[in-house]
Protein backbone atom coordinates (compact mmCIF):
# COMPACT_ATOMS: atom_id res chain seq x y z
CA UNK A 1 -0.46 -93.61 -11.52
CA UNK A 2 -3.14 -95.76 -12.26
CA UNK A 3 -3.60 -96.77 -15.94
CA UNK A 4 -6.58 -98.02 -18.24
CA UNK A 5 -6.52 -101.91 -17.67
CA UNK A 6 -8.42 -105.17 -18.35
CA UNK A 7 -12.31 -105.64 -16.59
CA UNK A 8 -11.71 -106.91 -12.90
CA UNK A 9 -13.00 -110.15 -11.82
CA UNK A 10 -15.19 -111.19 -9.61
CA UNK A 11 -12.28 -112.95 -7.28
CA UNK A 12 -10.35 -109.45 -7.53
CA UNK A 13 -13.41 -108.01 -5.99
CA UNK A 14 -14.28 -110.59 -4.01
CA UNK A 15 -10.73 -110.50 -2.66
CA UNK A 16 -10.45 -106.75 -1.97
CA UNK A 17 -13.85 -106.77 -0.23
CA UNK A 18 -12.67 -109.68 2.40
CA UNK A 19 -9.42 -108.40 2.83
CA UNK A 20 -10.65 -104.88 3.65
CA UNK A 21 -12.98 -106.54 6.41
CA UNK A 22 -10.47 -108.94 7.61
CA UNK A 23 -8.66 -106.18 8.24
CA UNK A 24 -10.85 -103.22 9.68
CA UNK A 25 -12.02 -106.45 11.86
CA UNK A 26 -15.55 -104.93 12.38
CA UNK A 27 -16.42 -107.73 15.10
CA UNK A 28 -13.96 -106.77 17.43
CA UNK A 29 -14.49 -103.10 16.92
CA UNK A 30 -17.93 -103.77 18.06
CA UNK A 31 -16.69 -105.53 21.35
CA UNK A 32 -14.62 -102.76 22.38
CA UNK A 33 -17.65 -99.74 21.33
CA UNK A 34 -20.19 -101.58 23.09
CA UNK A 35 -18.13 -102.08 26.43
CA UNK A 36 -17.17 -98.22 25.81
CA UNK A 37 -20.48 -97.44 25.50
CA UNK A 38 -22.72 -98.88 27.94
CA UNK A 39 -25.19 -97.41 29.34
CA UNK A 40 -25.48 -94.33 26.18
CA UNK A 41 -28.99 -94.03 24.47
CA UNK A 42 -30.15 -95.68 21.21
CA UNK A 43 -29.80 -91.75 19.76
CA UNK A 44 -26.42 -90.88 21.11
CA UNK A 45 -24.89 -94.79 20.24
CA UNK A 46 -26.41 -93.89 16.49
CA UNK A 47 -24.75 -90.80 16.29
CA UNK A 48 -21.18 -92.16 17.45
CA UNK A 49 -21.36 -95.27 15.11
CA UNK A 50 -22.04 -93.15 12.08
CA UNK A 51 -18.81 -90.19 13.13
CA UNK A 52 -16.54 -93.49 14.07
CA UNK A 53 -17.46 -95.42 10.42
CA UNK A 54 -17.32 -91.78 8.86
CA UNK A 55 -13.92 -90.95 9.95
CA UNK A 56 -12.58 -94.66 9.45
CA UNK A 57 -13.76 -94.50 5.72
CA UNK A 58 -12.90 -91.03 5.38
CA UNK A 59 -9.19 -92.55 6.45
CA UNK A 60 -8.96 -95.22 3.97
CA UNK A 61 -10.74 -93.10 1.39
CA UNK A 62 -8.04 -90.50 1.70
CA UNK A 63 -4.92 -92.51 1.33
CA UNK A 64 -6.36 -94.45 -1.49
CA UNK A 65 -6.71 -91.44 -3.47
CA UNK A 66 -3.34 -89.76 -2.54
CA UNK A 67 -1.77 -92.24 -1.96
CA UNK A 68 0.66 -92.05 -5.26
CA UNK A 69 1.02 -88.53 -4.76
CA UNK A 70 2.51 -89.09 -1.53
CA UNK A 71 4.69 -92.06 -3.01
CA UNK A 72 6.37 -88.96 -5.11
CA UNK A 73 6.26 -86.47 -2.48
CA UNK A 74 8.53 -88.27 -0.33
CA UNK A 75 10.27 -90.45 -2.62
CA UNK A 76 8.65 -93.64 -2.18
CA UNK A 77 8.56 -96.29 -4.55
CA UNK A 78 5.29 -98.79 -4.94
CA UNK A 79 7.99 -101.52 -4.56
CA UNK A 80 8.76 -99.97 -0.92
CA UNK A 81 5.48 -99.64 -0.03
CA UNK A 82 4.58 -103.37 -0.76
CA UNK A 83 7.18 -104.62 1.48
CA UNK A 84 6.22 -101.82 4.53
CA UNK A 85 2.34 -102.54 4.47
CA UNK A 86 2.91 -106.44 3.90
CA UNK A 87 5.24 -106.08 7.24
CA UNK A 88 2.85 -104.06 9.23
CA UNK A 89 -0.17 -106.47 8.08
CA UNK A 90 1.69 -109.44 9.21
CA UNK A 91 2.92 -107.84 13.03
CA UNK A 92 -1.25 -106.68 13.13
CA UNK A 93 -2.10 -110.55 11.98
CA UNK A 94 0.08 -112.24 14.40
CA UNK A 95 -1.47 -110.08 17.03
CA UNK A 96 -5.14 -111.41 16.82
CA UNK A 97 -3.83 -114.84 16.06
CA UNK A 98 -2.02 -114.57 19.44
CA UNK A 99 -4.29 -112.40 20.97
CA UNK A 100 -2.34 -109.36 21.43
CA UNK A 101 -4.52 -107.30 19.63
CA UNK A 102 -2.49 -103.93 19.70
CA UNK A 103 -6.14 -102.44 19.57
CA UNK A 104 -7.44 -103.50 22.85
CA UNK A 105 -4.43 -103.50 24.60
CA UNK A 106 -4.29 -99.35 23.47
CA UNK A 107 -7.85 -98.59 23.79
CA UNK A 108 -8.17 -100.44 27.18
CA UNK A 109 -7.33 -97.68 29.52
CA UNK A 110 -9.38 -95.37 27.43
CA UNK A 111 -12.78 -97.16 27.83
CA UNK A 112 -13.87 -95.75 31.16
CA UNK A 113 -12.68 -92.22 30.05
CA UNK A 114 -14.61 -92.65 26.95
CA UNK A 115 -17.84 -93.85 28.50
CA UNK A 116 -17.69 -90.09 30.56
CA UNK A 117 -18.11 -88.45 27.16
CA UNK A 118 -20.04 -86.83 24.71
CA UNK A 119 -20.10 -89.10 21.40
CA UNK A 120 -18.63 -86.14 19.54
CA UNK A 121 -15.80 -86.52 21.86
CA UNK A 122 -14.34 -90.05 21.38
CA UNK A 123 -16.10 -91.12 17.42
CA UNK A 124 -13.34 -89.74 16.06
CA UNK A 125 -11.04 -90.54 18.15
CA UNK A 126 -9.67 -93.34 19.17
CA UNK A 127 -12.63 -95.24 17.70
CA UNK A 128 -12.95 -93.86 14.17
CA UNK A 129 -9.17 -93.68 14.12
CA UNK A 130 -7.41 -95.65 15.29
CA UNK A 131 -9.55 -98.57 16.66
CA UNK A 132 -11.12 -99.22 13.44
CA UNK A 133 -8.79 -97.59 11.10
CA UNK A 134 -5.51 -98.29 12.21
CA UNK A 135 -1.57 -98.37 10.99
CA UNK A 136 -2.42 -101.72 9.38
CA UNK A 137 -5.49 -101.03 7.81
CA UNK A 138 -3.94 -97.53 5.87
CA UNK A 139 -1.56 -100.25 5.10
CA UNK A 140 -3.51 -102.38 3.40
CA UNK A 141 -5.17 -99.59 1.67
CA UNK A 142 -1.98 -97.66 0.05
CA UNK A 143 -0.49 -102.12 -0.94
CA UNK A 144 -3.89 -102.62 -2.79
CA UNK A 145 -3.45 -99.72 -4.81
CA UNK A 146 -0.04 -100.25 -6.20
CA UNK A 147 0.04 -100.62 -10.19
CA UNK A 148 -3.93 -100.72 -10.72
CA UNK A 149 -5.60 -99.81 -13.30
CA UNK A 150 -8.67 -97.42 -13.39
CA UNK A 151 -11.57 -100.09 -13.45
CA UNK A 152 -9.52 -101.88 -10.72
CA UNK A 153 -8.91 -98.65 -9.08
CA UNK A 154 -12.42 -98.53 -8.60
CA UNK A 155 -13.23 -101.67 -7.63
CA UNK A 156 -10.93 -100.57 -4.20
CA UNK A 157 -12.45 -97.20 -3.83
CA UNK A 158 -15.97 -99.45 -4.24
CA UNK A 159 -14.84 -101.76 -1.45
CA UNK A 160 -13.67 -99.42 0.80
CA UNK A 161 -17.50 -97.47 0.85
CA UNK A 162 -18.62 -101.41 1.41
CA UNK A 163 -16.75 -102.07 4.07
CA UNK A 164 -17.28 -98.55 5.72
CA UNK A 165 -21.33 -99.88 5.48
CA UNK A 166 -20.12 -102.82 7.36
CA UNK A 167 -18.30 -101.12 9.72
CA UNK A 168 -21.65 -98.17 10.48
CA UNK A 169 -23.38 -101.54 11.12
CA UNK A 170 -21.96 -103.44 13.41
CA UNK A 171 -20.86 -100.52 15.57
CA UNK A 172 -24.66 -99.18 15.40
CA UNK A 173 -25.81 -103.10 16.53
CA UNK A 174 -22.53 -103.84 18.76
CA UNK A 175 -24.63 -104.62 21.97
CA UNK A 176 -26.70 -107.04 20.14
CA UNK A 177 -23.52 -108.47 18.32
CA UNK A 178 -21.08 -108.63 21.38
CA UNK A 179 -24.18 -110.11 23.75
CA UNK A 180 -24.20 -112.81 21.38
CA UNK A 181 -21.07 -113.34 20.34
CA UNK A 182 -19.77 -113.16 23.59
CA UNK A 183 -15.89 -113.67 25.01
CA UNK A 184 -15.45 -116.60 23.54
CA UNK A 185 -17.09 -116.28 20.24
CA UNK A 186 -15.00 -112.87 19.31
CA UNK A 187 -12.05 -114.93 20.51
CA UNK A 188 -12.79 -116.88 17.55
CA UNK A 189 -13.66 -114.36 15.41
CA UNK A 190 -10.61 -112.73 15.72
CA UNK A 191 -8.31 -115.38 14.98
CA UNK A 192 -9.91 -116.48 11.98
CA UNK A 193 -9.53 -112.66 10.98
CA UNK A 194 -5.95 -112.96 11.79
CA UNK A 195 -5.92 -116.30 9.77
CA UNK A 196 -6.97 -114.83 6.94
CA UNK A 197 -4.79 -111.22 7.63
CA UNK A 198 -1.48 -113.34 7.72
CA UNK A 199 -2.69 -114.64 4.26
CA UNK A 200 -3.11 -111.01 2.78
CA UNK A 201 0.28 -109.63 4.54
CA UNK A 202 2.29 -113.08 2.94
CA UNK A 203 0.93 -112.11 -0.57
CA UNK A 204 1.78 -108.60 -0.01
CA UNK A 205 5.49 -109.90 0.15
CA UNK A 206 5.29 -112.29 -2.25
CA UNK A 207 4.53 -109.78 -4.61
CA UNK A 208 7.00 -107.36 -3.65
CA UNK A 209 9.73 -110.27 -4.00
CA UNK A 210 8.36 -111.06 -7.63
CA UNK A 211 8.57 -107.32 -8.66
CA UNK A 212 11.68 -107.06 -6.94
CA UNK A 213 13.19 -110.13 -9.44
CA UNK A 214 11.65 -108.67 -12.38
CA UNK A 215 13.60 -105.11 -11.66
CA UNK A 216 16.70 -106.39 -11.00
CA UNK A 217 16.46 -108.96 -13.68
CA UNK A 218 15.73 -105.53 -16.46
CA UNK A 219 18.54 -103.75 -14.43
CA UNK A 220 22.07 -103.70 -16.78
CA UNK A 221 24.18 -106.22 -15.26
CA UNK A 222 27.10 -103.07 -14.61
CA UNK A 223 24.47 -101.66 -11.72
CA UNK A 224 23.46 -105.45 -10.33
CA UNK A 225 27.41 -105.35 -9.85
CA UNK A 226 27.58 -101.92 -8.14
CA UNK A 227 24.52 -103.04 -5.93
CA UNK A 228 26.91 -106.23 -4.28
């Protein structure tokens, strides 16, 4: 459970802020909504923009707060959870860095179904979850919150409502965006976000490697035995 802890910093902030985005990849969630939704009115592309950011921060607003309650529900440790989301982060970084996306290769065939529908149809789903909130953005969510304390606690839930912003606005502008941006330019995009993913998913590990030494170093040395 979260505990009463020192003032975050800035770079804390900072850092769970960038990751968040790096991860929810708003740029090439745009590319994929506005080539899903050609040809839908300025109303209608409002209305889905705002259900698909919704349910994505909805998502990552959910697991962050139950997160620990599911941890003891089904018997997972913080420890475990490290090592799973640092795994999944890495596999969804080494995607975009290689352009294998899992996103777009998923959403894809579901573009020209998509376009056929009402907005209430298709915000939700697959673009509020999972195009923009995916496996490895819950992920990141539930790693960031292991062994926080209350202020820093916060500072998650705070970037999570940021980045949610973000998301509403790129989605509600992703004509504009992707027009400019172009093939090329989201190419680029998205490996720098992968870049900067792989980053987040190694210091996921890390961590859980450092926590893992510092419990078997307080463990009696009768069960580091038993555990060989």
């Amino acid at each position: 459970m979260p505990h009463l802890g020192p003032l975050p910093t800035w770079s804390f902030a900072l850092g769970v802020t960038t990751s968040l985005f790096s991860v929810l990849n708003p740029i090439s969630s745009a590319a994929i909504f506005a080539s899903a939704t050609v040809g839908m009115e300025r109303v209608a592309l409002r209305r889905s923009a705002r259900k698909a950011s919704l349910t994505a921060g909805a998502a990552m607003l959910g697991f962050a707060l139950v997160g620990q309650f599911m941890f003891s529900l089904f018997g997972f440790t913080a420890l475990a959870m490290r090592f799973v989301g640092g795994v999944l982060v890495l596999y969804r970084a080494i995607g975009m860095l290689y352009g294998e996306d899992p996103r777009e290769r998923s959403t894809e065939s579901q573009k020209a179904e998509a376009s056929r529908k009402l907005p209430e149809d298709f915000a939700i789903i697959p673009f509020g979850i999972p195009l923009v909130a995916g496996p490895g953005t819950i992920s990141t969510v539930m790693g960031m919150i292991v062994g926080l304390g209350w202020l820093e606690y916060g500072v998650v839930l705070a970037a999570i409502l940021l980045n949610t912003w973000i998301v509403y606005l790129f989605l509600r502008k992703a004509p504009a965006v992707f027009s400019r941006l172009g093939a090329i330019g989201t190419n680029v995009v998205n490996k720098l976000m992968g870049l900067i993913l792989a980053a987040v998913a190694m210091q996921f590990l890390i961590n859980g490697v450092k926590e893992l030494y510092v419990e078997i170093q307080r463990m009696p040395p009768s069960a580091v035995v038993s555990m060989k």
